[in-house]
Protein backbone atom coordinates (compact mmCIF):
# COMPACT_ATOMS: atom_id res chain seq x y z
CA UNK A 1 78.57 12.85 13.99
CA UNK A 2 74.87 13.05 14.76
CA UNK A 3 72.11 9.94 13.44
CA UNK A 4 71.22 12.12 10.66
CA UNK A 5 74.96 12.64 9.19
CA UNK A 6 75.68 9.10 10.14
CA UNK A 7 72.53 8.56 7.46
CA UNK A 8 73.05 10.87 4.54
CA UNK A 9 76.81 9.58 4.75
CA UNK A 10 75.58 5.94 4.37
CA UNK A 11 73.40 6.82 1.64
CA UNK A 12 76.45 9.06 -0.40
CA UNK A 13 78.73 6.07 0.16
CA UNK A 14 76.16 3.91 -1.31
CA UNK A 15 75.27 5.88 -4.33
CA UNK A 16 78.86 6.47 -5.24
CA UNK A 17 79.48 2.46 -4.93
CA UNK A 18 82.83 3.81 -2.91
CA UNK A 19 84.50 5.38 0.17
CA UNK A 20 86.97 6.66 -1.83
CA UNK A 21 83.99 8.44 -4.26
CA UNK A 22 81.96 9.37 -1.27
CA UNK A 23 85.21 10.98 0.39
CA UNK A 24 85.90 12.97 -2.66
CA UNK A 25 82.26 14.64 -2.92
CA UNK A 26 82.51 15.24 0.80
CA UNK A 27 85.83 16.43 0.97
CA UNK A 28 86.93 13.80 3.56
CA UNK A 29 89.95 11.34 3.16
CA UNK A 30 88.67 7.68 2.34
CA UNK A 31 89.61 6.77 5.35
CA UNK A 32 87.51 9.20 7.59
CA UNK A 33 84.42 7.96 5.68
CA UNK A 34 85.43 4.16 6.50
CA UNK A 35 85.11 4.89 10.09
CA UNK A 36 82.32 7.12 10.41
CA UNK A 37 80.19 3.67 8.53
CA UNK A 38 82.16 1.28 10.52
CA UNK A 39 81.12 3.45 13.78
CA UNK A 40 77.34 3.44 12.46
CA UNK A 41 77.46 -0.56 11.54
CA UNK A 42 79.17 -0.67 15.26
CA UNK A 43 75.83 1.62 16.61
CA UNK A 44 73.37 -0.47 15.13
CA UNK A 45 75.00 -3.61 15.69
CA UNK A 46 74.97 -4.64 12.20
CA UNK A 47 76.84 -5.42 8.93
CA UNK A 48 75.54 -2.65 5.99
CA UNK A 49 78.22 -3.03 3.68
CA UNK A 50 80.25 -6.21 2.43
CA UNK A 51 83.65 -4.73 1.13
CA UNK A 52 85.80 -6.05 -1.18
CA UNK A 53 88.86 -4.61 -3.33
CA UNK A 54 86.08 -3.53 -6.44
CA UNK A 55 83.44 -2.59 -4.78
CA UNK A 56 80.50 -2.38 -2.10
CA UNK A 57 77.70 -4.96 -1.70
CA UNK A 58 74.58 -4.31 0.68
CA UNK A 59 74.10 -6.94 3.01
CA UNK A 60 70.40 -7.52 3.67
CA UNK A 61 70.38 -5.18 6.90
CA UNK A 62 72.16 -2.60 5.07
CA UNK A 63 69.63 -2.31 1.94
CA UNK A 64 66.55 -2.30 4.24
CA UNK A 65 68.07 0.67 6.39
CA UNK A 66 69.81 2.06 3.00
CA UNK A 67 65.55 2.77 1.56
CA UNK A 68 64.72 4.43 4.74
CA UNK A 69 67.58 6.19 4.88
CA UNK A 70 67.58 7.83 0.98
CA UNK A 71 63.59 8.78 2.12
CA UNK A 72 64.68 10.44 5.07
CA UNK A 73 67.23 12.39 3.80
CA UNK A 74 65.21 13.23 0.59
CA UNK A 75 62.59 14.92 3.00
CA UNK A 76 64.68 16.94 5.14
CA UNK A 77 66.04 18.22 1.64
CA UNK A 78 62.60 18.96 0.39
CA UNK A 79 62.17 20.54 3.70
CA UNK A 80 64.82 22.81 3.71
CA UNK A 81 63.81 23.72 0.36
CA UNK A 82 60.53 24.97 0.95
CA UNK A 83 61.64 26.79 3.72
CA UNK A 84 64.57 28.96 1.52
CA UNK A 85 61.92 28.77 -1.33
CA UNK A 86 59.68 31.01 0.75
CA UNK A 87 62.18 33.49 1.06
CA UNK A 88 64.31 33.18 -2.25
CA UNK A 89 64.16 35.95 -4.66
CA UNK A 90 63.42 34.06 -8.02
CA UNK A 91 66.34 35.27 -10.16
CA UNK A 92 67.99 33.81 -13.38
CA UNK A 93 66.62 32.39 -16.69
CA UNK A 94 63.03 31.07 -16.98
CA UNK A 95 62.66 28.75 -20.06
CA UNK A 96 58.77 28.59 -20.89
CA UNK A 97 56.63 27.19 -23.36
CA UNK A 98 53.66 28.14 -24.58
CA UNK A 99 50.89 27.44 -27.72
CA UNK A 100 51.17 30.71 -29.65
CA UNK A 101 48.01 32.20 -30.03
CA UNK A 102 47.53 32.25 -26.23
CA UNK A 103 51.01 33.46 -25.91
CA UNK A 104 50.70 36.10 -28.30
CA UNK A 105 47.59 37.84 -27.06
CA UNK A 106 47.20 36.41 -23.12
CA UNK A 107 50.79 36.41 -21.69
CA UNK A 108 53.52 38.08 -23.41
CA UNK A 109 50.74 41.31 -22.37
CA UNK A 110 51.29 40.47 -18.88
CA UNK A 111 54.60 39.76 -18.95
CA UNK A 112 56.15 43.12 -17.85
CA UNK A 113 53.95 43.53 -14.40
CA UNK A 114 55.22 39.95 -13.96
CA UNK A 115 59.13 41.17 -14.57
CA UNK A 116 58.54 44.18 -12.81
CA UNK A 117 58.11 42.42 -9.52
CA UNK A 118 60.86 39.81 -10.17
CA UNK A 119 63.70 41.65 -11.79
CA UNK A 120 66.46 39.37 -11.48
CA UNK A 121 64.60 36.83 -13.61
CA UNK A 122 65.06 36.93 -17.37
CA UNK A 123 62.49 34.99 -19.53
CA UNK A 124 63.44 32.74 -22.79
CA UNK A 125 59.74 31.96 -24.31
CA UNK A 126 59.13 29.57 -26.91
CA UNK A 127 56.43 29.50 -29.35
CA UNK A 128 54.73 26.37 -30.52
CA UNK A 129 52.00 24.09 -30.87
CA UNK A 130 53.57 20.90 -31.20
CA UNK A 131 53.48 18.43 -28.46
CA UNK A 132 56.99 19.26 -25.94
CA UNK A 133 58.82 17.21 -23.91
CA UNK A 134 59.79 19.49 -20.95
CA UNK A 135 62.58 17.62 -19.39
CA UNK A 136 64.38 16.41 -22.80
CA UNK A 137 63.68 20.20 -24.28
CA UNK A 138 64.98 21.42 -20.59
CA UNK A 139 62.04 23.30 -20.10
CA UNK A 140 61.14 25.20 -16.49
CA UNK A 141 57.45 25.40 -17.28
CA UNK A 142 55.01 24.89 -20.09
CA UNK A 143 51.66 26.71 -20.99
CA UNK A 144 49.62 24.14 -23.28
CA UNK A 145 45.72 23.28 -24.03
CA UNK A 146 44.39 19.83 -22.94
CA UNK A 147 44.29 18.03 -26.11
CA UNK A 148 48.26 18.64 -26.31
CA UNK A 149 48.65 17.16 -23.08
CA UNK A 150 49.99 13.52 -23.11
CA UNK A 151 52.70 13.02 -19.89
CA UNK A 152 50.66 11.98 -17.00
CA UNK A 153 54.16 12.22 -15.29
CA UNK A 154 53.52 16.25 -15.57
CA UNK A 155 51.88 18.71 -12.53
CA UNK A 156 49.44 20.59 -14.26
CA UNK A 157 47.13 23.48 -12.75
CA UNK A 158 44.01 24.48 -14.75
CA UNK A 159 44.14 28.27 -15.79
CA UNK A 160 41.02 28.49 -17.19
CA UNK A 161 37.93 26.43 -19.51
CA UNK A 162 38.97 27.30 -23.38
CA UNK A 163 35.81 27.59 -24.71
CA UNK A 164 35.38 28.47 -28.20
CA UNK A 165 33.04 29.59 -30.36
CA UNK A 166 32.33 29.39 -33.79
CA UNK A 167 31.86 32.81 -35.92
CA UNK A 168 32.37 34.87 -38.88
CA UNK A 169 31.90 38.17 -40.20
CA UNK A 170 28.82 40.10 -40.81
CA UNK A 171 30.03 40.82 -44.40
CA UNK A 172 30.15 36.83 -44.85
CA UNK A 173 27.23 36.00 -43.09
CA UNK A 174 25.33 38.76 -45.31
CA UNK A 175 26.85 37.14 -48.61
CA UNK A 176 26.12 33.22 -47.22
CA UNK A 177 23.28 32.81 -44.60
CA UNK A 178 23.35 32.32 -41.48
CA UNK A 179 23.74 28.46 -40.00
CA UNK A 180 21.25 27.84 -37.79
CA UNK A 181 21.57 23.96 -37.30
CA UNK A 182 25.26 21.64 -37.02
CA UNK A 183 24.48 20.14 -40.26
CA UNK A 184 24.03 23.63 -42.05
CA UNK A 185 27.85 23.89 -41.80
CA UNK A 186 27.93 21.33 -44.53
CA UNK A 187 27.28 24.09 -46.89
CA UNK A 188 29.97 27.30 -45.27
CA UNK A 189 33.52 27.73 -45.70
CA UNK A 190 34.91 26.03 -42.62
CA UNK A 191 38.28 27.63 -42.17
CA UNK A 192 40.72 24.37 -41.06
CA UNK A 193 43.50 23.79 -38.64
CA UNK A 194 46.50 21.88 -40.09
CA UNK A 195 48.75 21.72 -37.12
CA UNK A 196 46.39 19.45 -35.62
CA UNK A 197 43.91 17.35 -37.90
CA UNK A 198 41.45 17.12 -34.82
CA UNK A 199 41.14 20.48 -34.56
CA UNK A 200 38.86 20.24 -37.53
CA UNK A 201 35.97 17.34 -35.42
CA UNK A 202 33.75 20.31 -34.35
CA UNK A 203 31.77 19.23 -31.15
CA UNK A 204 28.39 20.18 -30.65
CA UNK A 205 26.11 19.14 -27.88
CA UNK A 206 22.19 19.70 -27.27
CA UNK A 207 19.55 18.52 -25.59
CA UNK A 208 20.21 15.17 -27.54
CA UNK A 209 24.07 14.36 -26.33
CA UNK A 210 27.28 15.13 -27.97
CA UNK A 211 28.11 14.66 -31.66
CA UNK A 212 30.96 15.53 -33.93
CA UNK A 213 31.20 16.74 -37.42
CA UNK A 214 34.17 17.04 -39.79
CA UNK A 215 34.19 20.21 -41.52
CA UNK A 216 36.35 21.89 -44.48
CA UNK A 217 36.40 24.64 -46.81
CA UNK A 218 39.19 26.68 -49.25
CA UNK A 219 41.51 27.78 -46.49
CA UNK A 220 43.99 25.96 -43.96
CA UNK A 221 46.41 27.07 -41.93
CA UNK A 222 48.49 25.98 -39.36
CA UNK A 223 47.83 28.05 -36.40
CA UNK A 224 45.42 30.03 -34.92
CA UNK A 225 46.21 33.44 -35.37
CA UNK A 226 46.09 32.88 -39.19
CA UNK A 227 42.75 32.05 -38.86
CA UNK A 228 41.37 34.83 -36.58
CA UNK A 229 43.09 37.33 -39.41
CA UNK A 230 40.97 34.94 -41.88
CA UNK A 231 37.74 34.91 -40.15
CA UNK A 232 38.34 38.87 -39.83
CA UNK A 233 38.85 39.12 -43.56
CA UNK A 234 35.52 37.03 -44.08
CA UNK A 235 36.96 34.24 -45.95
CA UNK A 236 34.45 31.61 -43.89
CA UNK A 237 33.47 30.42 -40.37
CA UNK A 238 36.35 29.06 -38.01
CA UNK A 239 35.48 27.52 -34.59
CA UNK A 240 38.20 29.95 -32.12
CA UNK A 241 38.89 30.48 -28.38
CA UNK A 242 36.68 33.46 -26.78
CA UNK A 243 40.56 34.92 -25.40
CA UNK A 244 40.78 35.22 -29.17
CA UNK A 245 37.70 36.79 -30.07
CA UNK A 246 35.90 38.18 -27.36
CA UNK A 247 36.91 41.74 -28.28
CA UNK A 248 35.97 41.30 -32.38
CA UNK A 249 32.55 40.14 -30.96
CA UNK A 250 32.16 42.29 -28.36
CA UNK A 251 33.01 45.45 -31.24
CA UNK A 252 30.69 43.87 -33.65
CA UNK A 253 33.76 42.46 -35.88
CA UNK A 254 32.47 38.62 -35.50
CA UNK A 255 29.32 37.60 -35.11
CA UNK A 256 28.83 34.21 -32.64
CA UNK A 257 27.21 31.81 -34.32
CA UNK A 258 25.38 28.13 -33.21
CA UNK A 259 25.83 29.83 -29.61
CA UNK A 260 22.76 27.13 -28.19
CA UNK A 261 25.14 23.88 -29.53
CA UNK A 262 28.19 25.06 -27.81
CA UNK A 263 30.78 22.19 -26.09
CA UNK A 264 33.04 23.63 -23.98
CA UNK A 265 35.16 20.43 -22.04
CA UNK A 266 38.92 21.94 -22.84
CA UNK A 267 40.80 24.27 -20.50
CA UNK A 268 44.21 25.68 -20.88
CA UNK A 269 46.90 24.50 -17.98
CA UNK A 270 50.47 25.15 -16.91
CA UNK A 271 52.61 22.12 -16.44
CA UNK A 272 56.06 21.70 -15.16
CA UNK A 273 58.27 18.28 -14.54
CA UNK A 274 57.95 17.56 -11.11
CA UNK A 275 56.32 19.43 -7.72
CA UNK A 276 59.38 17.94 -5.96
CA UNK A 277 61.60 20.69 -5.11
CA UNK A 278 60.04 23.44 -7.60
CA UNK A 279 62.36 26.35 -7.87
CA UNK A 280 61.25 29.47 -6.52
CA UNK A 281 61.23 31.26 -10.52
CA UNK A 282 58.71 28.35 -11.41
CA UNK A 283 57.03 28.71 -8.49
CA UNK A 284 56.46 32.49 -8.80
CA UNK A 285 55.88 32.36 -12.29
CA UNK A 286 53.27 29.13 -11.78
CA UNK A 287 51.50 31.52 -9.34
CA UNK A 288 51.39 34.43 -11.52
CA UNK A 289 49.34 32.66 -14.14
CA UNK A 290 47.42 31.86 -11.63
CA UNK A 291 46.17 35.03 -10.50
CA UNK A 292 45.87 36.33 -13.78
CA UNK A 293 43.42 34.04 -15.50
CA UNK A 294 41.80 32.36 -12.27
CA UNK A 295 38.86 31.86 -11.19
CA UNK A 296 37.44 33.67 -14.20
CA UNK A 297 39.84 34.39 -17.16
CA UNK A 298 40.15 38.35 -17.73
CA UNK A 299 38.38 37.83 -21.57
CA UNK A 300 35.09 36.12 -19.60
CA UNK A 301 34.79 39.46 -17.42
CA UNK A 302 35.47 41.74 -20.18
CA UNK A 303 33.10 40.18 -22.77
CA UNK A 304 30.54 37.70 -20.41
CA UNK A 305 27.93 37.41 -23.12
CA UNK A 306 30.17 35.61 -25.64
């Protein structure tokens, strides 16, 4: 046996605390696995393992060449992955996550050019816009805005800036005024988030810093969508995403409002657990997002004065 099975074999042996453990996930008798250690221990001149009739015990020597070992192995794995990743047709189920109104009108579009190319994958998507835990959910991949990001632990990728844009109607503007100052919001019909109470601290920023403001009105609702169909009906103002509403203002449906006050610090990102070993259906499906809404998100080109 070679340095490098002498190693991973030291390091299975280890983590199943047993030759006789070892043996049966290697499909060796315990005794084959005693002597392939006892020949390494004989090679390096030193005691790894102190047996007894329970169980193993690292011996100083053994520990110290046991954490080199488990890092050496680990990157010949990570290796080998990348290499088969390369050439691995992404196939079986792809759980994702995603914050619906983004879903809803940015991905699910796309997602038949994106099954068209991998056809052995089959999507389960999952609507919300609660905060997720990806690994406890079992999630492959999530799509989520930066406020409802809160696991450093996570890879993320930016997709794109989420700016948004306050606006209503014409037939509401005509019945209410037009704001034309932060503080004239005092007096509309702010159209609220209740999914997420911070939602409703509008930013604004001029020539004099950043400030917030707290609005409210008749009409809540607890995700976006609801609110774009509000807005539409010309209930009030609501502060939404330009994927949203691009095309209402860009047809004349919404008018932009308090354009010159705009703050625009969020962006939308995909996340997954770990960059360790990333499947080849994550990794295609990471990538796809990718070129889709990067470097400049398709509703930007389509509507660039919004």
């Amino acid at each position: 046996m070679d340095k490098l099975g002498e190693m991973a074999m030291f390091v299975r042996v280890v983590d199943a605390g047993s030759f006789s453990a070892a043996a049966r996930a290697l499909h060796l008798t315990p005794s084959a696995v005693s002597k392939q250690i006892s020949r390494l221990e004989g090679r390096l001149d030193a005691r790894l393992l102190q047996r007894t009739t329970r169980r193993l015990h690292l011996t100083e020597e053994g520990r110290a060449f046991y954490e080199r070992s488990v890092r050496i192995v680990a990157e010949i794995a990570e290796a080998e992955e990348a290499v088969n990743t390369l050439h691995a047709t992404p196939q079986g189920t792809l759980r994702v996550n995603a914050t619906v109104a983004f879903a809803k009108h940015q991905v699910v579009p796309r997602l038949p050019a994106f099954l068209a190319r991998y056809p052995q994958l089959r999507i389960e998507l999952e609507l919300t816009d609660r905060s997720v835990d990806l690994v406890e959910e079992g999630l492959d991949v999530a799509i989520r805005l930066e406020e409802q990001m809160t696991d450093s632990s996570l890879v993320a990728r930016r997709l794109a800036v989420n700016r948004r844009v306050i606006c209503a109607s014409p037939a509401y503007l005509e019945a209410n005024g037009i704001p034309e100052t932060p503080d004239d919001l005092l007096n509309h019909n702010c159209l609220t988030l209740s999914a997420r109470e911070t939602f409703n601290d509008w930013e604004f920023e001029d020539d004099n810093g950043s400030r917030t403001l707290r609005v409210g009105g008749n009409f809540e609702a607890n995700h976006g969508d609801a609110l774009h169909e509000a807005v539409l009906a010309g209930i009030g103002l609501a502060r939404l995403a330009t994927y949203l509403v691009a095309p209402d203002i860009h047809a004349g449906r919404l008018v932009p409002l308090l354009v010159d006050y705009a703050h625009e610090k969020n962006a939308l990102y995909v996340v997954y657990p770990h960059r360790r070993h990333l499947s080849s259906k994550v990794r295609a499906f990471v990538d796809f997002l990718v070129e889709a809404f990067t470097p400049v998100p398709p509703w930007e080109k389509d509507a660039p004065h919004v």
